[in-house]
PDB file of N, CA and C in Angstrom:
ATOM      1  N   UNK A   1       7.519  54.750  21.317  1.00  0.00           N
ATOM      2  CA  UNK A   1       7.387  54.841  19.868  1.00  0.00           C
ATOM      3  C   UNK A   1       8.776  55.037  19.268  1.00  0.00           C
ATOM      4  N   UNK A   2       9.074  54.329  18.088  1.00  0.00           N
ATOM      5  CA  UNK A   2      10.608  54.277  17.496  1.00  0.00           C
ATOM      6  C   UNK A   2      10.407  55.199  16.495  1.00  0.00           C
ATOM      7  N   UNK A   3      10.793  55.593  15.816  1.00  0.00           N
ATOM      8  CA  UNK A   3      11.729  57.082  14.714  1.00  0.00           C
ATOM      9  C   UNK A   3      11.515  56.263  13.618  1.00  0.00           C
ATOM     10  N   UNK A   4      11.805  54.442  13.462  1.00  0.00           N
ATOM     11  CA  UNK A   4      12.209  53.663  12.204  1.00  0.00           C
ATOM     12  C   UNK A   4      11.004  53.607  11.510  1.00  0.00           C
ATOM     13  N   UNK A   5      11.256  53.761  10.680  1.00  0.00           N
ATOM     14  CA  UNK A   5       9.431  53.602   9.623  1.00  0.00           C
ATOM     15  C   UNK A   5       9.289  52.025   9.391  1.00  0.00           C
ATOM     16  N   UNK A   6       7.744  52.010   9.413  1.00  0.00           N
ATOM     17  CA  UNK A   6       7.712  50.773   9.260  1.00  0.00           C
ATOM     18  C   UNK A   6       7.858  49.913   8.321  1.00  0.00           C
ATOM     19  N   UNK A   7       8.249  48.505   8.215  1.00  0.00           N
ATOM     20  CA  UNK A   7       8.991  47.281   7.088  1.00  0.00           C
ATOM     21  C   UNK A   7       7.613  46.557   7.038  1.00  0.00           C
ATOM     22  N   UNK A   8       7.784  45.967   5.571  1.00  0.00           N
ATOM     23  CA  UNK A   8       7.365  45.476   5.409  1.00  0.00           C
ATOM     24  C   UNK A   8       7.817  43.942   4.200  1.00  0.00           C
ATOM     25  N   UNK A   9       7.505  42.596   4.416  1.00  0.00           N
ATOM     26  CA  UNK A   9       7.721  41.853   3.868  1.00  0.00           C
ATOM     27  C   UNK A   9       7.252  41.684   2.689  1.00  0.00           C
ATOM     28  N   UNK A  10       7.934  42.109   1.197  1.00  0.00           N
ATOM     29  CA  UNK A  10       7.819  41.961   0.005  1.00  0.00           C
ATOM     30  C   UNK A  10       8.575  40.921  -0.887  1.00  0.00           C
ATOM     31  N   UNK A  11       7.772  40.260  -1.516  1.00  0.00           N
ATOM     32  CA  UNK A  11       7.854  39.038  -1.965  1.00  0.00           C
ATOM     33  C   UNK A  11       8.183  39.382  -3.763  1.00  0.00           C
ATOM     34  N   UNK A  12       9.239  38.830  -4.619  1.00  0.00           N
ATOM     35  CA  UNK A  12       8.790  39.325  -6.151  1.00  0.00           C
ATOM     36  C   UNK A  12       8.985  37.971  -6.734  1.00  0.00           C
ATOM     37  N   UNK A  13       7.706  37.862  -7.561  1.00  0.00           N
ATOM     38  CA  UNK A  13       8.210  36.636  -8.712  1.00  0.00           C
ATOM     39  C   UNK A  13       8.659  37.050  -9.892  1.00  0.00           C
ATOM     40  N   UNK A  14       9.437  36.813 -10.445  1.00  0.00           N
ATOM     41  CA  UNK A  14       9.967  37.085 -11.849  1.00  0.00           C
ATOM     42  C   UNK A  14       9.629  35.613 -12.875  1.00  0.00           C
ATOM     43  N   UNK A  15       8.533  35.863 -14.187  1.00  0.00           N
ATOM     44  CA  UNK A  15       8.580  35.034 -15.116  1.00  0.00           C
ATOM     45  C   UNK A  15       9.704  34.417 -15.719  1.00  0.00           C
ATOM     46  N   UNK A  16       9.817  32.847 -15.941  1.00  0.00           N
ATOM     47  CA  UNK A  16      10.423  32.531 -16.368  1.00  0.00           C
ATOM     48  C   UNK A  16      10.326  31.535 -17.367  1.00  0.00           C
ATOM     49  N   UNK A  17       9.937  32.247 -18.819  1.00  0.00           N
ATOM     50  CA  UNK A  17       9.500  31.817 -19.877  1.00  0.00           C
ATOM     51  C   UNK A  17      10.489  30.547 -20.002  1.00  0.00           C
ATOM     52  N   UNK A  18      10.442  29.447 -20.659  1.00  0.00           N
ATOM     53  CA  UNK A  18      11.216  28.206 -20.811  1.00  0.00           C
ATOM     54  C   UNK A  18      10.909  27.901 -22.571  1.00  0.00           C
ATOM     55  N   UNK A  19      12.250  27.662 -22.818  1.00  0.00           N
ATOM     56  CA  UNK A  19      12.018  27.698 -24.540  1.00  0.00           C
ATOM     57  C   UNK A  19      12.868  26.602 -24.810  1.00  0.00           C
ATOM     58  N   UNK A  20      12.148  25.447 -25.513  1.00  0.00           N
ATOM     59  CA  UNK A  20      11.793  24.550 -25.453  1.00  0.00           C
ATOM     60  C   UNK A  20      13.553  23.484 -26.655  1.00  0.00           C
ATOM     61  N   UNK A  21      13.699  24.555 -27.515  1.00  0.00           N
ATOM     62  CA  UNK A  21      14.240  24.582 -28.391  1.00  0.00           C
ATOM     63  C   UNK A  21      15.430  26.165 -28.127  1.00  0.00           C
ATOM     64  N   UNK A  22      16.275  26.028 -27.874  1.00  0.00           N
ATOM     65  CA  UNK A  22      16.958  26.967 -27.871  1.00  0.00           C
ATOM     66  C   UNK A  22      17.859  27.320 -29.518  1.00  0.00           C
ATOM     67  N   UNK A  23      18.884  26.368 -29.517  1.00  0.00           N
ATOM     68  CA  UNK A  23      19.449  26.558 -30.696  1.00  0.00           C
ATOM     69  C   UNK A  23      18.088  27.134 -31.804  1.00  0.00           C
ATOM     70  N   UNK A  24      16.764  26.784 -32.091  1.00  0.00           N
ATOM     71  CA  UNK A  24      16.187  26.855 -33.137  1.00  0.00           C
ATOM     72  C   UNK A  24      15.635  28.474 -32.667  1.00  0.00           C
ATOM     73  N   UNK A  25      15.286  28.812 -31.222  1.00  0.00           N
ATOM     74  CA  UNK A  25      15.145  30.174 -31.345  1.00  0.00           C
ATOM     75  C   UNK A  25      16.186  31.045 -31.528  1.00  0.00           C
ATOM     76  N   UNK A  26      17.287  30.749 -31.340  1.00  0.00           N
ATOM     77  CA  UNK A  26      18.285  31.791 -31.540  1.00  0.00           C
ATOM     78  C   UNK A  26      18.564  31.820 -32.889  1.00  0.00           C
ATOM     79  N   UNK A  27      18.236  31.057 -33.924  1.00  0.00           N
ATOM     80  CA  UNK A  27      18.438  31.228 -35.806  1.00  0.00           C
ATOM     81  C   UNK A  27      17.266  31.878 -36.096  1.00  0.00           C
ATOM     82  N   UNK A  28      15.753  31.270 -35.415  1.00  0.00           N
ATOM     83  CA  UNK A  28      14.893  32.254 -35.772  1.00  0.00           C
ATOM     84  C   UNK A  28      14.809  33.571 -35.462  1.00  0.00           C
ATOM     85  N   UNK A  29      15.370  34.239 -34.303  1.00  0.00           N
ATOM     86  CA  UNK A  29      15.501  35.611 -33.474  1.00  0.00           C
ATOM     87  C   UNK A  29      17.087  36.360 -34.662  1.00  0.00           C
ATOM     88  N   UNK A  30      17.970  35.481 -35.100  1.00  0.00           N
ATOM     89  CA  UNK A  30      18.924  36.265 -35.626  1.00  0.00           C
ATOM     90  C   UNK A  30      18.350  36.070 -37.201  1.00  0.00           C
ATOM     91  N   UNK A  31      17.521  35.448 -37.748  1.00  0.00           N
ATOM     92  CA  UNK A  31      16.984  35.349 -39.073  1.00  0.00           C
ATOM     93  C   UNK A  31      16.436  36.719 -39.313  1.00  0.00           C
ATOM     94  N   UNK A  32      15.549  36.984 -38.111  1.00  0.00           N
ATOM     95  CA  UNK A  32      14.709  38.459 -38.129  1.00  0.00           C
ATOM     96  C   UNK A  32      15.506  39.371 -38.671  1.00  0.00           C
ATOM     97  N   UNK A  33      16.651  39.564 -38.400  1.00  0.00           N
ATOM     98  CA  UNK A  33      17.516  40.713 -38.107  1.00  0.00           C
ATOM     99  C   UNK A  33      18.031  41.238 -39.113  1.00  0.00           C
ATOM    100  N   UNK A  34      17.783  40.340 -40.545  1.00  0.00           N
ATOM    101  CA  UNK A  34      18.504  40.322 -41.773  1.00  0.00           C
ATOM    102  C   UNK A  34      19.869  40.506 -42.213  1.00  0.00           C
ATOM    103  N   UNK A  35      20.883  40.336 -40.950  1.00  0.00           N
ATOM    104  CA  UNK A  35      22.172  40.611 -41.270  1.00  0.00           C
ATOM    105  C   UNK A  35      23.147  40.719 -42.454  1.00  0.00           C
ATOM    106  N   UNK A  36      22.204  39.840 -42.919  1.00  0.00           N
ATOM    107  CA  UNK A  36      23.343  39.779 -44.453  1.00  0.00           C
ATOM    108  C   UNK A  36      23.058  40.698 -45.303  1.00  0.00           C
ATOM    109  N   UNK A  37      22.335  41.955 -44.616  1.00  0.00           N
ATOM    110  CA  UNK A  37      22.030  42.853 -45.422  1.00  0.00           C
ATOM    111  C   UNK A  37      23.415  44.565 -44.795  1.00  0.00           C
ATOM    112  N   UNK A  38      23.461  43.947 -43.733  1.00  0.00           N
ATOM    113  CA  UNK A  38      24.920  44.601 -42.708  1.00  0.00           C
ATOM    114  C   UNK A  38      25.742  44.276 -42.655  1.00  0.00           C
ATOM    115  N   UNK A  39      26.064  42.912 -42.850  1.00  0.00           N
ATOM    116  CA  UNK A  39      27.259  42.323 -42.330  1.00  0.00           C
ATOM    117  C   UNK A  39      27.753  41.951 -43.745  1.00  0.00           C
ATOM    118  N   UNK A  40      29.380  42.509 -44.186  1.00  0.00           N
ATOM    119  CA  UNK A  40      29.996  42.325 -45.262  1.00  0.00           C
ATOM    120  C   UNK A  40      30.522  40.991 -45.017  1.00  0.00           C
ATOM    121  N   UNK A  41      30.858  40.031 -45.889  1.00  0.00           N
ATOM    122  CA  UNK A  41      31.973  38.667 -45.909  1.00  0.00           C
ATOM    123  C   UNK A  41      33.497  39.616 -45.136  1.00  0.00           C
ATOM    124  N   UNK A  42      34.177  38.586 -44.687  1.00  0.00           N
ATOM    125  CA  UNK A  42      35.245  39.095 -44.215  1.00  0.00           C
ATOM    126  C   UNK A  42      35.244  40.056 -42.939  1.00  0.00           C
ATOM    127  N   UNK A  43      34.201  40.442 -43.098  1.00  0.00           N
ATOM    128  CA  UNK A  43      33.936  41.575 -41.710  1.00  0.00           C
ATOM    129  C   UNK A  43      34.066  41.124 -40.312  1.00  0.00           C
ATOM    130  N   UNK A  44      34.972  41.251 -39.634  1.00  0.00           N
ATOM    131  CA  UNK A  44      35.053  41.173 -38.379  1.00  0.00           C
ATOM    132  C   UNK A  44      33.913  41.757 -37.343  1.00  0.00           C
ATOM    133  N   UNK A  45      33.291  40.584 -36.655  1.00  0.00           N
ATOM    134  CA  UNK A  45      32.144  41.150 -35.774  1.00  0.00           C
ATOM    135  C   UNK A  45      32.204  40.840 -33.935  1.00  0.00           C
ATOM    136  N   UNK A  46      31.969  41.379 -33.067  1.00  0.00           N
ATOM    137  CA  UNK A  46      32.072  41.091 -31.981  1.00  0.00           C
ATOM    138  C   UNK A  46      31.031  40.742 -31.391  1.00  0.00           C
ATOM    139  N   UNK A  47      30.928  39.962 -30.445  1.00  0.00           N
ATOM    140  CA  UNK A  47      29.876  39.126 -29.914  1.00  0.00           C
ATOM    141  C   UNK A  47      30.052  39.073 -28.539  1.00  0.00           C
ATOM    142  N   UNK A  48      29.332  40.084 -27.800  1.00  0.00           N
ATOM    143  CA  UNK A  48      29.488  40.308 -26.355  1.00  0.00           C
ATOM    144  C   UNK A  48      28.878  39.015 -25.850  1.00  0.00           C
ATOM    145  N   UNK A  49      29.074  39.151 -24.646  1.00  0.00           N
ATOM    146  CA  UNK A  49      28.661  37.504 -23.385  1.00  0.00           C
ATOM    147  C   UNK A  49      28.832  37.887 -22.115  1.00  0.00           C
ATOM    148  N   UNK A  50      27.833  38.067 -21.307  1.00  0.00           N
ATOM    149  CA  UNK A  50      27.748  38.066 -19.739  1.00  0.00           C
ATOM    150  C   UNK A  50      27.118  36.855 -19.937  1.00  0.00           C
ATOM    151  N   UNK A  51      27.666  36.469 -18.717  1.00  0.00           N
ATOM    152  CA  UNK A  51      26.824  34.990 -17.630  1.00  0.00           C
ATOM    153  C   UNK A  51      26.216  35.160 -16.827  1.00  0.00           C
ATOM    154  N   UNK A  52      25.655  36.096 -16.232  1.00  0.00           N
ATOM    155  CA  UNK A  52      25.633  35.892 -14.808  1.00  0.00           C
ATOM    156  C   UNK A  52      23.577  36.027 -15.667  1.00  0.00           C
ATOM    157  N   UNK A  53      22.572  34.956 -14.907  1.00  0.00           N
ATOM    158  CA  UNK A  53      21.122  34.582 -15.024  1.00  0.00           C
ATOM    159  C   UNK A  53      20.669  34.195 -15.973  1.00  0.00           C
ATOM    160  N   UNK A  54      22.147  34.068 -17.208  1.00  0.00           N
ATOM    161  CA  UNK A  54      21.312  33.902 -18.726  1.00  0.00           C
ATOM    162  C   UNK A  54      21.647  32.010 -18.639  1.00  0.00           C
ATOM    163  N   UNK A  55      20.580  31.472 -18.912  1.00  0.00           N
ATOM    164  CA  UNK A  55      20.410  29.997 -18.803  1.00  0.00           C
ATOM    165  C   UNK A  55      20.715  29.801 -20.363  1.00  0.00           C
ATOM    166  N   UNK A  56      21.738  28.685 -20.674  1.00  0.00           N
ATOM    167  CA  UNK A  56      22.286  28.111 -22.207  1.00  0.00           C
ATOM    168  C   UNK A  56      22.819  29.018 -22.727  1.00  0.00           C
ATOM    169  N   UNK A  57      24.122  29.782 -22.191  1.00  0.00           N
ATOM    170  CA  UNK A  57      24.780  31.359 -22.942  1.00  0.00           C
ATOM    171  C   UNK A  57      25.620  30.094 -24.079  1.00  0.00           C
ATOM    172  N   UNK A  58      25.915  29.211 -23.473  1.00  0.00           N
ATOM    173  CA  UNK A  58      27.107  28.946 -24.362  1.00  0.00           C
ATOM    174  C   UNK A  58      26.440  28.128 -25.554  1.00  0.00           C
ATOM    175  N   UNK A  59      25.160  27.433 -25.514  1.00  0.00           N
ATOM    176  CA  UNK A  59      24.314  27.485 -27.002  1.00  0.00           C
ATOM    177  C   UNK A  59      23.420  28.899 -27.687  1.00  0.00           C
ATOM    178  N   UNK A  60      23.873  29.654 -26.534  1.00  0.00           N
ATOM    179  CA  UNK A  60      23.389  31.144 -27.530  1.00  0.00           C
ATOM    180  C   UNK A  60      24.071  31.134 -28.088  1.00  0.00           C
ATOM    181  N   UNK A  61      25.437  31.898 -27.551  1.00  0.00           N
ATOM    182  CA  UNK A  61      26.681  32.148 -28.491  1.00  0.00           C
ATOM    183  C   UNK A  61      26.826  31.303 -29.876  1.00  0.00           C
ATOM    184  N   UNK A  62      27.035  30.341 -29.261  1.00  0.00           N
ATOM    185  CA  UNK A  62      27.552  29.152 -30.357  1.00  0.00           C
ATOM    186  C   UNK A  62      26.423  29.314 -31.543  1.00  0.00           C
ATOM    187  N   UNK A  63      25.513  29.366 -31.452  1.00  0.00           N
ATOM    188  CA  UNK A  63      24.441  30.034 -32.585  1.00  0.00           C
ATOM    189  C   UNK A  63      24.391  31.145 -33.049  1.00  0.00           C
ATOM    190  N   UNK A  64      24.520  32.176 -32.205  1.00  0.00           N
ATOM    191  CA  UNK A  64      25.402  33.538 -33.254  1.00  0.00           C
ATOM    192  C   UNK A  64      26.787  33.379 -33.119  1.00  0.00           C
ATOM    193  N   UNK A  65      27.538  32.808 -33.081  1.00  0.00           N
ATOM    194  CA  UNK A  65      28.485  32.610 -34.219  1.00  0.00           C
ATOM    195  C   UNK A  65      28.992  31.617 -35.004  1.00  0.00           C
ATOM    196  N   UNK A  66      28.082  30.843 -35.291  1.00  0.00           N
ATOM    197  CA  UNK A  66      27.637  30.041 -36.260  1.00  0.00           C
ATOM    198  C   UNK A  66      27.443  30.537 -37.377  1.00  0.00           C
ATOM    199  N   UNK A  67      25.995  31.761 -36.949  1.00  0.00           N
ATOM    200  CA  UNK A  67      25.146  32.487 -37.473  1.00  0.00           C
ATOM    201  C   UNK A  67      25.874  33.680 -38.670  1.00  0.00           C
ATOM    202  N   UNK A  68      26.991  33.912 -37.720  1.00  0.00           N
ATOM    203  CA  UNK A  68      27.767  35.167 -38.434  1.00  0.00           C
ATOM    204  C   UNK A  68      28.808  34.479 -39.251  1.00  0.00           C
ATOM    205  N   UNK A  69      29.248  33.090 -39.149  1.00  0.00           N
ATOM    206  CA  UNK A  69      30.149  32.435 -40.271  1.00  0.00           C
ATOM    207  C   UNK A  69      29.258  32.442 -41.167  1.00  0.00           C
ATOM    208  N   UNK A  70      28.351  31.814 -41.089  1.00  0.00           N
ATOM    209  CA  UNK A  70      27.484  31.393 -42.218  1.00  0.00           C
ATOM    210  C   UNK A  70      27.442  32.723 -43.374  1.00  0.00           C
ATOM    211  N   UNK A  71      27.841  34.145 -42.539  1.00  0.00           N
ATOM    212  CA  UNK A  71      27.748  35.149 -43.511  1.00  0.00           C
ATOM    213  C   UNK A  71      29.280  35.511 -44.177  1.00  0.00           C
ATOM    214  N   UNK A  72      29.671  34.235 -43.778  1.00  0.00           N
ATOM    215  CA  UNK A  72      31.454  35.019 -43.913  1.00  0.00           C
ATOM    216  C   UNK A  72      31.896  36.081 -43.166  1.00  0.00           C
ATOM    217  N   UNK A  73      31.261  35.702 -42.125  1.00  0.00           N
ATOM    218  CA  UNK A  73      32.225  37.084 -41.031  1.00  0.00           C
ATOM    219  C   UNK A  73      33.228  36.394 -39.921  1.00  0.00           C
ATOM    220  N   UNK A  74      33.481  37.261 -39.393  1.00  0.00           N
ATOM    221  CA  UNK A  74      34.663  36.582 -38.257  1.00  0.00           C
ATOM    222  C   UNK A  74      34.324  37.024 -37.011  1.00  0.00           C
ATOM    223  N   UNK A  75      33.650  36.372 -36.362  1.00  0.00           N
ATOM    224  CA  UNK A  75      33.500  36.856 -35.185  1.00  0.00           C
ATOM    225  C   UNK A  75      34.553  36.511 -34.296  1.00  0.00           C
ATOM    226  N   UNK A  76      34.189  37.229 -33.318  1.00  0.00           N
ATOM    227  CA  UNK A  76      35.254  36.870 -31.739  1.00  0.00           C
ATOM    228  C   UNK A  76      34.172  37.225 -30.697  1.00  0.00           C
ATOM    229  N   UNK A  77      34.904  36.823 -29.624  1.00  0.00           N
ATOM    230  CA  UNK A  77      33.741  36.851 -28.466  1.00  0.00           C
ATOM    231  C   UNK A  77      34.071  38.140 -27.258  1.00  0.00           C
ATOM    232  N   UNK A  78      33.409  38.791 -27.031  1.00  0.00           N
ATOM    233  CA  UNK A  78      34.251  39.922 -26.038  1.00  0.00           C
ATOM    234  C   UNK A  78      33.294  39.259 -24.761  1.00  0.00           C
ATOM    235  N   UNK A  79      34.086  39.859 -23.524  1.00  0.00           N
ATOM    236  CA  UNK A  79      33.337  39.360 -22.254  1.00  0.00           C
ATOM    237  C   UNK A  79      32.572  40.809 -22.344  1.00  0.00           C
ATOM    238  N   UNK A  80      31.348  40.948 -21.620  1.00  0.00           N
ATOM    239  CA  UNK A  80      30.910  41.558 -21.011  1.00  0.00           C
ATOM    240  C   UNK A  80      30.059  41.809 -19.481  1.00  0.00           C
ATOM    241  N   UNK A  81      30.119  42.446 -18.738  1.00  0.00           N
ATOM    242  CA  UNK A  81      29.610  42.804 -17.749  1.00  0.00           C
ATOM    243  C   UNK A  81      28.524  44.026 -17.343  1.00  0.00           C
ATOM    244  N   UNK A  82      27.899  43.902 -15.974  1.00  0.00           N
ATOM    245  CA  UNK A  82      26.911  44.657 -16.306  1.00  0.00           C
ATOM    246  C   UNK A  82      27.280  45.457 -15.357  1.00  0.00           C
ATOM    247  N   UNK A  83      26.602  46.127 -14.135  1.00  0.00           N
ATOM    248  CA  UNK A  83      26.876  47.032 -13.724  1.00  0.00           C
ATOM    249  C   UNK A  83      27.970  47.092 -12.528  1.00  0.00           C
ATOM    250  N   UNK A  84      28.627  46.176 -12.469  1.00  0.00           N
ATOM    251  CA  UNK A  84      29.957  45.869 -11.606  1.00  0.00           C
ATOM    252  C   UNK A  84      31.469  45.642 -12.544  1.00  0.00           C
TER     253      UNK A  84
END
């Protein structure tokens, strides 16, 4: 008899919703948000970005900051990372 506890083979699926229209959800998801009720003209805003599992980052982005000209702001893009 061994000391090692016993293993077992675990399997995980993770959903992976598919959206069909990206650019049009990311104006409807930042429409919600009412920014132009926060965000002054001229206001400099930052716009974080990790890559790593997000599928179309660079038509996210490009839609919020589209999104944030459209209010007269200035965005820039900061990198971000997650737990490394």
């Amino acid at each position: 008899m061994s000391n090692y506890p016993e293993i077992f083979r675990v399997r995980q699926h993770f959903e992976a919703p598919r959206i069909d229209d990206v650019p049009g959800e990311v104006a409807a998801q930042l429409a919600r948000l009412n920014l132009r009720e926060r965000i002054q003209p001229g206001q400099t805003v930052a716009v974080t970005a990790g890559s790593r599992g997000i599928a179309n980052i660079a038509v996210i982005i490009k839609g919020i900051v589209d999104h944030l000209k459209s209010l007269d702001a200035q965005p820039f893009i900061v990198p971000a990372m997650g737990s490394h």
